[in-house]
Each structure stands twice: as C-alpha cells, then as structure tokens.
PDB file of N, CA and C in Angstrom:
ATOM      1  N   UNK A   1       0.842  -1.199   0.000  1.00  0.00           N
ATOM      2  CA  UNK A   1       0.000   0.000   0.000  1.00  0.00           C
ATOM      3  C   UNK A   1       0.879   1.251   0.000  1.00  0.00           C
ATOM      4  N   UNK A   2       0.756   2.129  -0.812  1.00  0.00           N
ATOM      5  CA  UNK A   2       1.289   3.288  -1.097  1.00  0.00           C
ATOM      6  C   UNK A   2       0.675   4.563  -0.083  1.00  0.00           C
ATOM      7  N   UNK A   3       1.444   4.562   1.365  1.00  0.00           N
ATOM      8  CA  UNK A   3       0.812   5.827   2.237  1.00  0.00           C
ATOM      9  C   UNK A   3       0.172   7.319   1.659  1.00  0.00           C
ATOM     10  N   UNK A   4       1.137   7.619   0.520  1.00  0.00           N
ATOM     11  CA  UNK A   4       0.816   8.667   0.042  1.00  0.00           C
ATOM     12  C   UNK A   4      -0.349   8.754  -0.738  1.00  0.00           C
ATOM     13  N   UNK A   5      -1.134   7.942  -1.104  1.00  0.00           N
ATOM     14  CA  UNK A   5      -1.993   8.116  -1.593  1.00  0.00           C
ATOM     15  C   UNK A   5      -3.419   8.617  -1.018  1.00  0.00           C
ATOM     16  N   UNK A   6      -4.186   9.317  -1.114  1.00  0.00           N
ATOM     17  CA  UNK A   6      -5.715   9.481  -0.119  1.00  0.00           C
ATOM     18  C   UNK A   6      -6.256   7.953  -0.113  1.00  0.00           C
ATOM     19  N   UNK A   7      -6.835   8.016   0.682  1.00  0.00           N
ATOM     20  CA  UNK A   7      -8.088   6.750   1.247  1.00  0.00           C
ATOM     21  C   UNK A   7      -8.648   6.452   0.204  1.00  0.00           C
ATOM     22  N   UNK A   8      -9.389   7.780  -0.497  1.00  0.00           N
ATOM     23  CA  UNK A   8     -10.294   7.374  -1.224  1.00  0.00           C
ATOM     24  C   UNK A   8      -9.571   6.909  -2.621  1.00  0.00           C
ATOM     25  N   UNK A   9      -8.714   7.666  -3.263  1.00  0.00           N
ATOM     26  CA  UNK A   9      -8.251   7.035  -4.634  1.00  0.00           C
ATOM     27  C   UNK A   9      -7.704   5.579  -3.787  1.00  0.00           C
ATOM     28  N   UNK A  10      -7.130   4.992  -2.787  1.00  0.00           N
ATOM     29  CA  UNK A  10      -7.009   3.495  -2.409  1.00  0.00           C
ATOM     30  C   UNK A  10      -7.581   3.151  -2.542  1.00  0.00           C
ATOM     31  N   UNK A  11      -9.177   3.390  -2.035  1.00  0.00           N
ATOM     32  CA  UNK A  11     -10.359   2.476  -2.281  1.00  0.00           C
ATOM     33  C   UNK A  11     -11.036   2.278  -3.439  1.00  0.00           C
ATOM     34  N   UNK A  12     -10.231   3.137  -4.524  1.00  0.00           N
ATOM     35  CA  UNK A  12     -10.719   3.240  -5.859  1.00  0.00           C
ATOM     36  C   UNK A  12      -9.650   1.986  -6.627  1.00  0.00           C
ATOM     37  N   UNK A  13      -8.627   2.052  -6.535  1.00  0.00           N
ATOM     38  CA  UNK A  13      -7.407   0.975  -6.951  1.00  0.00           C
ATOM     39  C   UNK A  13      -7.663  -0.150  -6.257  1.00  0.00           C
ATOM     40  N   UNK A  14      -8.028  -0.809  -5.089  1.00  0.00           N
ATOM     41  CA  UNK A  14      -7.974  -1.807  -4.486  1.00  0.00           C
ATOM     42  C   UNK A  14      -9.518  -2.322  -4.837  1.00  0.00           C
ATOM     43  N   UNK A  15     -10.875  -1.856  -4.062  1.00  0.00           N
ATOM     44  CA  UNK A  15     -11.868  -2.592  -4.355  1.00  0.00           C
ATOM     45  C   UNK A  15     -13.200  -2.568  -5.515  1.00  0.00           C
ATOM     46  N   UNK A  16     -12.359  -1.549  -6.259  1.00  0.00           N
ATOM     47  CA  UNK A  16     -13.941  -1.165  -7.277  1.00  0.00           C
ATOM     48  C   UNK A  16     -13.018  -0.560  -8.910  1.00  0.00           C
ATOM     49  N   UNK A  17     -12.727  -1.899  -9.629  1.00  0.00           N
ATOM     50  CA  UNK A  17     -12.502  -1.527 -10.536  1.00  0.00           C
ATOM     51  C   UNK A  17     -13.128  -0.829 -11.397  1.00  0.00           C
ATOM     52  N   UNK A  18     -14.436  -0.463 -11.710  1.00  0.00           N
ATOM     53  CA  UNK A  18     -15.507  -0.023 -12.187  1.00  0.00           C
ATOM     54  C   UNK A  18     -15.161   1.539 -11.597  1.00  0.00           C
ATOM     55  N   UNK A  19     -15.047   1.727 -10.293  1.00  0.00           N
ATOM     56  CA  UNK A  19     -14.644   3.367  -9.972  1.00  0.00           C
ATOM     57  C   UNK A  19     -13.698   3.820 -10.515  1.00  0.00           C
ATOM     58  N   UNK A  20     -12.389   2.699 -10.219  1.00  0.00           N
ATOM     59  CA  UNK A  20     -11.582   3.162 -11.023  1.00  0.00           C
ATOM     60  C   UNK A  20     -11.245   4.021 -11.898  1.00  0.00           C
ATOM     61  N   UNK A  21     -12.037   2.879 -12.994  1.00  0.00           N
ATOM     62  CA  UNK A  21     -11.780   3.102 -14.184  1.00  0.00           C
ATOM     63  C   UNK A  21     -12.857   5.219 -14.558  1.00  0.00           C
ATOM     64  N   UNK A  22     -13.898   4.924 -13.784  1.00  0.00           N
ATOM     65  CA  UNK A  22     -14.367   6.285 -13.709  1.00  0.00           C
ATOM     66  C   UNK A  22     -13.556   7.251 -13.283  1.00  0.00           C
ATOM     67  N   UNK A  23     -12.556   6.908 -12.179  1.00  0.00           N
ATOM     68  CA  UNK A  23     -11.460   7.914 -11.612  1.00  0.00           C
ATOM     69  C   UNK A  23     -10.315   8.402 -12.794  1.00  0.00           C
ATOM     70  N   UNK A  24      -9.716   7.612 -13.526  1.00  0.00           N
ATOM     71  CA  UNK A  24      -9.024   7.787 -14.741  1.00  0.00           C
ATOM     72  C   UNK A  24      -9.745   8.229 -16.091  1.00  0.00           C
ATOM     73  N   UNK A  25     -11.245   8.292 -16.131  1.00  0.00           N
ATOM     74  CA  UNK A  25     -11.887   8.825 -17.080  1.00  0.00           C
ATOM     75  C   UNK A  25     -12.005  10.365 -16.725  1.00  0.00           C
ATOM     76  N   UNK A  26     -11.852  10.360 -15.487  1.00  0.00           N
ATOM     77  CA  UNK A  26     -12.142  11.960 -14.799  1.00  0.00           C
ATOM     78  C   UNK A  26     -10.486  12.189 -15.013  1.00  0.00           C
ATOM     79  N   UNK A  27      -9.367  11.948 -14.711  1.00  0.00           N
ATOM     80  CA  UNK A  27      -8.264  12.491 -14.726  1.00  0.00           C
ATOM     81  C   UNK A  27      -7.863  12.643 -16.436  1.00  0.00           C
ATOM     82  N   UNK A  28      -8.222  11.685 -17.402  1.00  0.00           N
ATOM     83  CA  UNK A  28      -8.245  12.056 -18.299  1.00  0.00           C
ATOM     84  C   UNK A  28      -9.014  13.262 -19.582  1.00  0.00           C
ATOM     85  N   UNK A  29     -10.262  13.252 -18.570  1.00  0.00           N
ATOM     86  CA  UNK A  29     -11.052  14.594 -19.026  1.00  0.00           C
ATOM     87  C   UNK A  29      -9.998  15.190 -18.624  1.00  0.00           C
ATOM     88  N   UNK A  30      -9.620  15.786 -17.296  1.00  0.00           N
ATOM     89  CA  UNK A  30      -8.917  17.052 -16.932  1.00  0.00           C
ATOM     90  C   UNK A  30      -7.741  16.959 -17.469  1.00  0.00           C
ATOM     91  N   UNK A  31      -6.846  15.708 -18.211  1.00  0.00           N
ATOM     92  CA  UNK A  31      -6.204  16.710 -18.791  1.00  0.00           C
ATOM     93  C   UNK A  31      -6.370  16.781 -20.050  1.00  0.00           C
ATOM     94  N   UNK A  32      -7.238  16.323 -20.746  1.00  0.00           N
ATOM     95  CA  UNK A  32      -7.781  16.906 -21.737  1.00  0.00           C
ATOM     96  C   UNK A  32      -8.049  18.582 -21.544  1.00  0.00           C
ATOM     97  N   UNK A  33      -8.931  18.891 -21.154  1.00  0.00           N
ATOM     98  CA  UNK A  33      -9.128  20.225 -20.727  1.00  0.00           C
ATOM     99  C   UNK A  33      -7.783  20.884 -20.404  1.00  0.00           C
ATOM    100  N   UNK A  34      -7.167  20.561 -19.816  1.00  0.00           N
ATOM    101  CA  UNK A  34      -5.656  21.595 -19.542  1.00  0.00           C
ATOM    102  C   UNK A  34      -4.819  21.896 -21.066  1.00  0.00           C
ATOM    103  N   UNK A  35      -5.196  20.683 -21.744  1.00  0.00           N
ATOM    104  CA  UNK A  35      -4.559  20.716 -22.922  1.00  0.00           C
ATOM    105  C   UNK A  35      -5.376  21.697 -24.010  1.00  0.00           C
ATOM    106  N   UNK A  36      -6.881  21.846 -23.852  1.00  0.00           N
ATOM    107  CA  UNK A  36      -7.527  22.738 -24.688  1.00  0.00           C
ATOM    108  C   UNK A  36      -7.110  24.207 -23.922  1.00  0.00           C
ATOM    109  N   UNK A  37      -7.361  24.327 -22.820  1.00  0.00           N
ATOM    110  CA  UNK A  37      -6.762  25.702 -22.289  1.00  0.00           C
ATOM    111  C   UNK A  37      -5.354  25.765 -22.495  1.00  0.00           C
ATOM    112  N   UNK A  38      -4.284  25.436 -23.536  1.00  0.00           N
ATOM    113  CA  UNK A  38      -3.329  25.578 -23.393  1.00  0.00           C
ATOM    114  C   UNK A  38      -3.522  26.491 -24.821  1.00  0.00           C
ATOM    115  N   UNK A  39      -4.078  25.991 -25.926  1.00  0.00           N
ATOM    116  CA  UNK A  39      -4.482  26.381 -26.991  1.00  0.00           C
ATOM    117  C   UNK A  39      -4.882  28.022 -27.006  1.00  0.00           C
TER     118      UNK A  39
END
C-alpha cells in the first residue's frame, strides 16, 4: 500500500474496478481540458 496516496483514490485501486476506471476517465477529461486551455 502506497501511504501517500488518499483513502479514497485506495479504495478506488484496491476494491472497485468499475470506480476506477471512472477515476481515470475523470483524470483524463482534466487533462484533456488543460490541454484545450493551453491552446
């Protein structure tokens, strides 16, 4: 287990692949978006 990580992204990697994968759809929107505001 990686301390540095929050609780909640742990509980996103360890018991709910399905969140997961929603958690990396959200980090990939944002940086999508950082990349259009770069424009």
């Amino acid at each position: 287990t990686v301390l540095l990580l929050p609780k909640s992204h742990e509980a996103l990697m360890g018991e709910r692949p399905v969140g997961r994968m929603d958690h990396l759809a959200k980090v990939t929107g944002l940086s999508l978006a950082l990349e259009v505001a770069k424009e």
